[in-house]
Protein backbone atom coordinates (compact mmCIF):
# COMPACT_ATOMS: atom_id res chain seq x y z
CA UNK A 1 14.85 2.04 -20.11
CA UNK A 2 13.83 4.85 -22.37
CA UNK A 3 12.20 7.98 -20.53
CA UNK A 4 8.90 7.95 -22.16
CA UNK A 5 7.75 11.35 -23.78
CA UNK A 6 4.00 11.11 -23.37
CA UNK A 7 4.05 8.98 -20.16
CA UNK A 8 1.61 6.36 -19.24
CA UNK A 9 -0.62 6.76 -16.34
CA UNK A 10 0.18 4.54 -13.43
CA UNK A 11 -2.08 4.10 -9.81
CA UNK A 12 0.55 3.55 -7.15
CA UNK A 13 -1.32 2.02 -4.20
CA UNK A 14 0.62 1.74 -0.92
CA UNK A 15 -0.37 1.28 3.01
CA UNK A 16 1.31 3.63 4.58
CA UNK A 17 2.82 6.69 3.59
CA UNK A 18 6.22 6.38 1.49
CA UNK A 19 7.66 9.33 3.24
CA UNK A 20 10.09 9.86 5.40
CA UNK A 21 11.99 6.88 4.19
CA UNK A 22 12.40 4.78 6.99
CA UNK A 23 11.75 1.22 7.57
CA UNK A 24 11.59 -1.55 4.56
CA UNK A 25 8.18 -0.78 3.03
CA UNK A 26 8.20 2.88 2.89
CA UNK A 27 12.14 2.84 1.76
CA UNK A 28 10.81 0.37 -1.04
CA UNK A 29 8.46 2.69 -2.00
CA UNK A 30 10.04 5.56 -2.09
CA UNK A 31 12.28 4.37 -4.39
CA UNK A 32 9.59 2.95 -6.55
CA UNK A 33 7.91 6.17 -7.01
CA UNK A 34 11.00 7.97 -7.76
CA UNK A 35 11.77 5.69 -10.21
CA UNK A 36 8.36 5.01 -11.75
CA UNK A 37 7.83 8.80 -12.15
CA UNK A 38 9.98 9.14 -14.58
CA UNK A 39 8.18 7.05 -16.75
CA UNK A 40 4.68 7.60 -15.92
CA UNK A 41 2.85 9.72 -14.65
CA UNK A 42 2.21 8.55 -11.02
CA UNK A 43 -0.79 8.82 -8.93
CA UNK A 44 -0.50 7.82 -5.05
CA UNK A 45 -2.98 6.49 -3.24
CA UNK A 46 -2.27 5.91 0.46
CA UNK A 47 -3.28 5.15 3.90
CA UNK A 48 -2.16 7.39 6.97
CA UNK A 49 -2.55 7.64 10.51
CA UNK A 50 -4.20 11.12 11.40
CA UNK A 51 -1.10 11.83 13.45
CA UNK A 52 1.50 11.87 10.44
CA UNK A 53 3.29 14.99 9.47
CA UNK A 54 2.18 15.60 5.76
CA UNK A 55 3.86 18.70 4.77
CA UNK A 56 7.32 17.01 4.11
CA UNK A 57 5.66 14.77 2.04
CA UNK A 58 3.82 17.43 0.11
CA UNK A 59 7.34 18.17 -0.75
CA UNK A 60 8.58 15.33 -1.93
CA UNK A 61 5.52 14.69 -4.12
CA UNK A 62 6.27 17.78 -5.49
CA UNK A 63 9.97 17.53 -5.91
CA UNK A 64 9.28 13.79 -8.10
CA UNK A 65 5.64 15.07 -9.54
CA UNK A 66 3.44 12.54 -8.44
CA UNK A 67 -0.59 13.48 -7.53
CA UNK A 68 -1.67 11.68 -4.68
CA UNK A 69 -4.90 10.70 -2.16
CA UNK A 70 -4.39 10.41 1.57
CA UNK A 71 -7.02 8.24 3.83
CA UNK A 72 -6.15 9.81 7.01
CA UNK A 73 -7.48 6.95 9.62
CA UNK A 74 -6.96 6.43 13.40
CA UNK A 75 -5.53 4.03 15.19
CA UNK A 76 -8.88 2.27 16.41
CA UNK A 77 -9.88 2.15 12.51
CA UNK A 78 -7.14 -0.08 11.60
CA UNK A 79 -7.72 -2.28 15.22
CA UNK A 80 -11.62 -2.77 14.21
CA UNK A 81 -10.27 -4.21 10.83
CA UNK A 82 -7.85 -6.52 11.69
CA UNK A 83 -10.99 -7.89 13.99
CA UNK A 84 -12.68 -8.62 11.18
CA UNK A 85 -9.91 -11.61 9.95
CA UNK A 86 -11.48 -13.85 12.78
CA UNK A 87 -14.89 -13.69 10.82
CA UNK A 88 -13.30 -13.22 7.40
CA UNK A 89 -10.92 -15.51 7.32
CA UNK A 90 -8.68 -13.08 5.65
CA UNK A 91 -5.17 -12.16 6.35
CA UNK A 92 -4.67 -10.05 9.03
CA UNK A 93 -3.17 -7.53 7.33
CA UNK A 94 -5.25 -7.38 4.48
CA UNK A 95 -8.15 -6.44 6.72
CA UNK A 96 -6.36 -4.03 8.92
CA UNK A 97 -5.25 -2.18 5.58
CA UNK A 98 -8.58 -2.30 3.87
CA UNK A 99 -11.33 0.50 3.91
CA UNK A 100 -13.98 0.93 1.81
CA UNK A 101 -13.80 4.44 1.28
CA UNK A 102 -10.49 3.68 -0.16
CA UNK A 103 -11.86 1.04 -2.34
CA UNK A 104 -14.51 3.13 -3.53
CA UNK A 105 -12.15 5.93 -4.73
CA UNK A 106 -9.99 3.80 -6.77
CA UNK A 107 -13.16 1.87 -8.16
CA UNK A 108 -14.11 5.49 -9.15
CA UNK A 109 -11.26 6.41 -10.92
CA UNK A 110 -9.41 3.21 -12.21
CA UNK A 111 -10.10 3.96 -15.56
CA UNK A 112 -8.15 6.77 -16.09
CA UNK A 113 -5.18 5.03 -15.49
CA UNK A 114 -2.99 2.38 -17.73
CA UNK A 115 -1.10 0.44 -14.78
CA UNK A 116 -2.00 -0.83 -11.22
CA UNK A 117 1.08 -1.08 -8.90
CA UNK A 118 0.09 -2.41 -5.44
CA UNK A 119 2.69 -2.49 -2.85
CA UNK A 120 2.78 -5.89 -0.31
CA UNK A 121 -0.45 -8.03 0.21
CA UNK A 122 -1.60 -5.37 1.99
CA UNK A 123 -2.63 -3.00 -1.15
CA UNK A 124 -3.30 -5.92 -3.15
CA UNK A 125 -7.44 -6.56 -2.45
CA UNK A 126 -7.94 -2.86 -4.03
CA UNK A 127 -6.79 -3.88 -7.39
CA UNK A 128 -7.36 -7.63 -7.56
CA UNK A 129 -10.85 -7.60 -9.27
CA UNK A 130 -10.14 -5.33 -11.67
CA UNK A 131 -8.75 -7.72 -14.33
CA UNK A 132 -8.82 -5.12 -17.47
CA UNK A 133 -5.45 -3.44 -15.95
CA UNK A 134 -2.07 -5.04 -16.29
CA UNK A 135 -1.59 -5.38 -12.90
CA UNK A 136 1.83 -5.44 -10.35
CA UNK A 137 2.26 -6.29 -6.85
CA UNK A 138 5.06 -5.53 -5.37
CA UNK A 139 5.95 -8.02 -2.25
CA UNK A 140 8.78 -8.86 0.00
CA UNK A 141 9.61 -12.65 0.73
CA UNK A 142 11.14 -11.28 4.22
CA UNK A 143 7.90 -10.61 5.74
CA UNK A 144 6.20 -14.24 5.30
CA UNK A 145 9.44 -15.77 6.63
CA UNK A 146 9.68 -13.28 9.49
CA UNK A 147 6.25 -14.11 10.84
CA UNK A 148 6.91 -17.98 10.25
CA UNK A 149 10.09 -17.90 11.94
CA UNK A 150 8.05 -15.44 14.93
CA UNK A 151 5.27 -18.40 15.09
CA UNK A 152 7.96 -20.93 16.00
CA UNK A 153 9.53 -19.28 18.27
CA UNK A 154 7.36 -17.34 20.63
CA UNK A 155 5.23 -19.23 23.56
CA UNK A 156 2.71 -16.88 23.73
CA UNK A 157 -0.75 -18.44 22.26
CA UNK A 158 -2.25 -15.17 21.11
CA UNK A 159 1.21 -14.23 19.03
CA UNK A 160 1.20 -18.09 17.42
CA UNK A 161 -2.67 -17.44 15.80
CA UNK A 162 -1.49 -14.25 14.99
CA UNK A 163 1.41 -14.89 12.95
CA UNK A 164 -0.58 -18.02 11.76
């Protein structure tokens, strides 16, 4: 791939915070956005729990010179979303990843950008009705066949409509 000289402007959308890199999701995308900024220029959107050191982060940004947007939310944000998949009939963690003061930022600025890059299902609502963009989501198999293999084998009733 040929490092482009005046890059392309991608929005990176991802639920929780790339950095450190630790655990599938945020070791996915922390390897994305290294990549991809080298050949665009890469703006971050992301969702964080209040508690999360940010400074290390700041860093890294920095270090791979990507702009970026924190949502800082608590705990008992994220809990009153995934509520709302009983009335919604929404995944689970769609809702418990979607805010609309998220969704009104990106609706703000989407059209300063050339590419939307959503990482898992959980990112993916944000972009999804903005059909002007090319568009890529970014999604593990692992995680649908984790919860499916979870459903069948736990006895608890709660965990089986969960996973479901």
């Amino acid at each position: 791939m040929k490092k482009l000289d005046n890059k392309s402007k991608l929005l990176f959308l991802s639920s929780r915070l790339p950095y450190p890199p630790i655990g599938g999701d945020r070791l996915r995308s922390y390897w994305l956005l290294k990549t991809l900024s080298k050949y665009y220029k890469v703006h971050l959107v992301s969702i964080v729990e209040e508690k999360e050191i940010l400074k290390e982060f700041n860093d890294f940004a920095n270090q791979i010179n990507i702009t970026y947007k924190l949502f800082k939310k608590r705990k008992t944000n994220f809990y009153y979303n995934a509520f709302k998949s009983l009335i919604n009939n929404e995944p689970l963690q769609v809702n418990y990843y979607y805010f609309k003061d998220v969704q009104k930022y990106i609706d703000e600025i989407i059209d300063d950008y050339d590419v939307l890059f959503a990482t898992l299902v959980r990112t993916a609502k944000y972009i999804m009705h903005h059909n002007h963009k090319p568009k890529f989501l970014e999604m593990t198999d692992s995680i649908a066949i984790s919860y499916l293999r979870s459903k069948k084998k736990t006895k608890s009733l709660k965990w089986k409509l969960l996973y479901l």
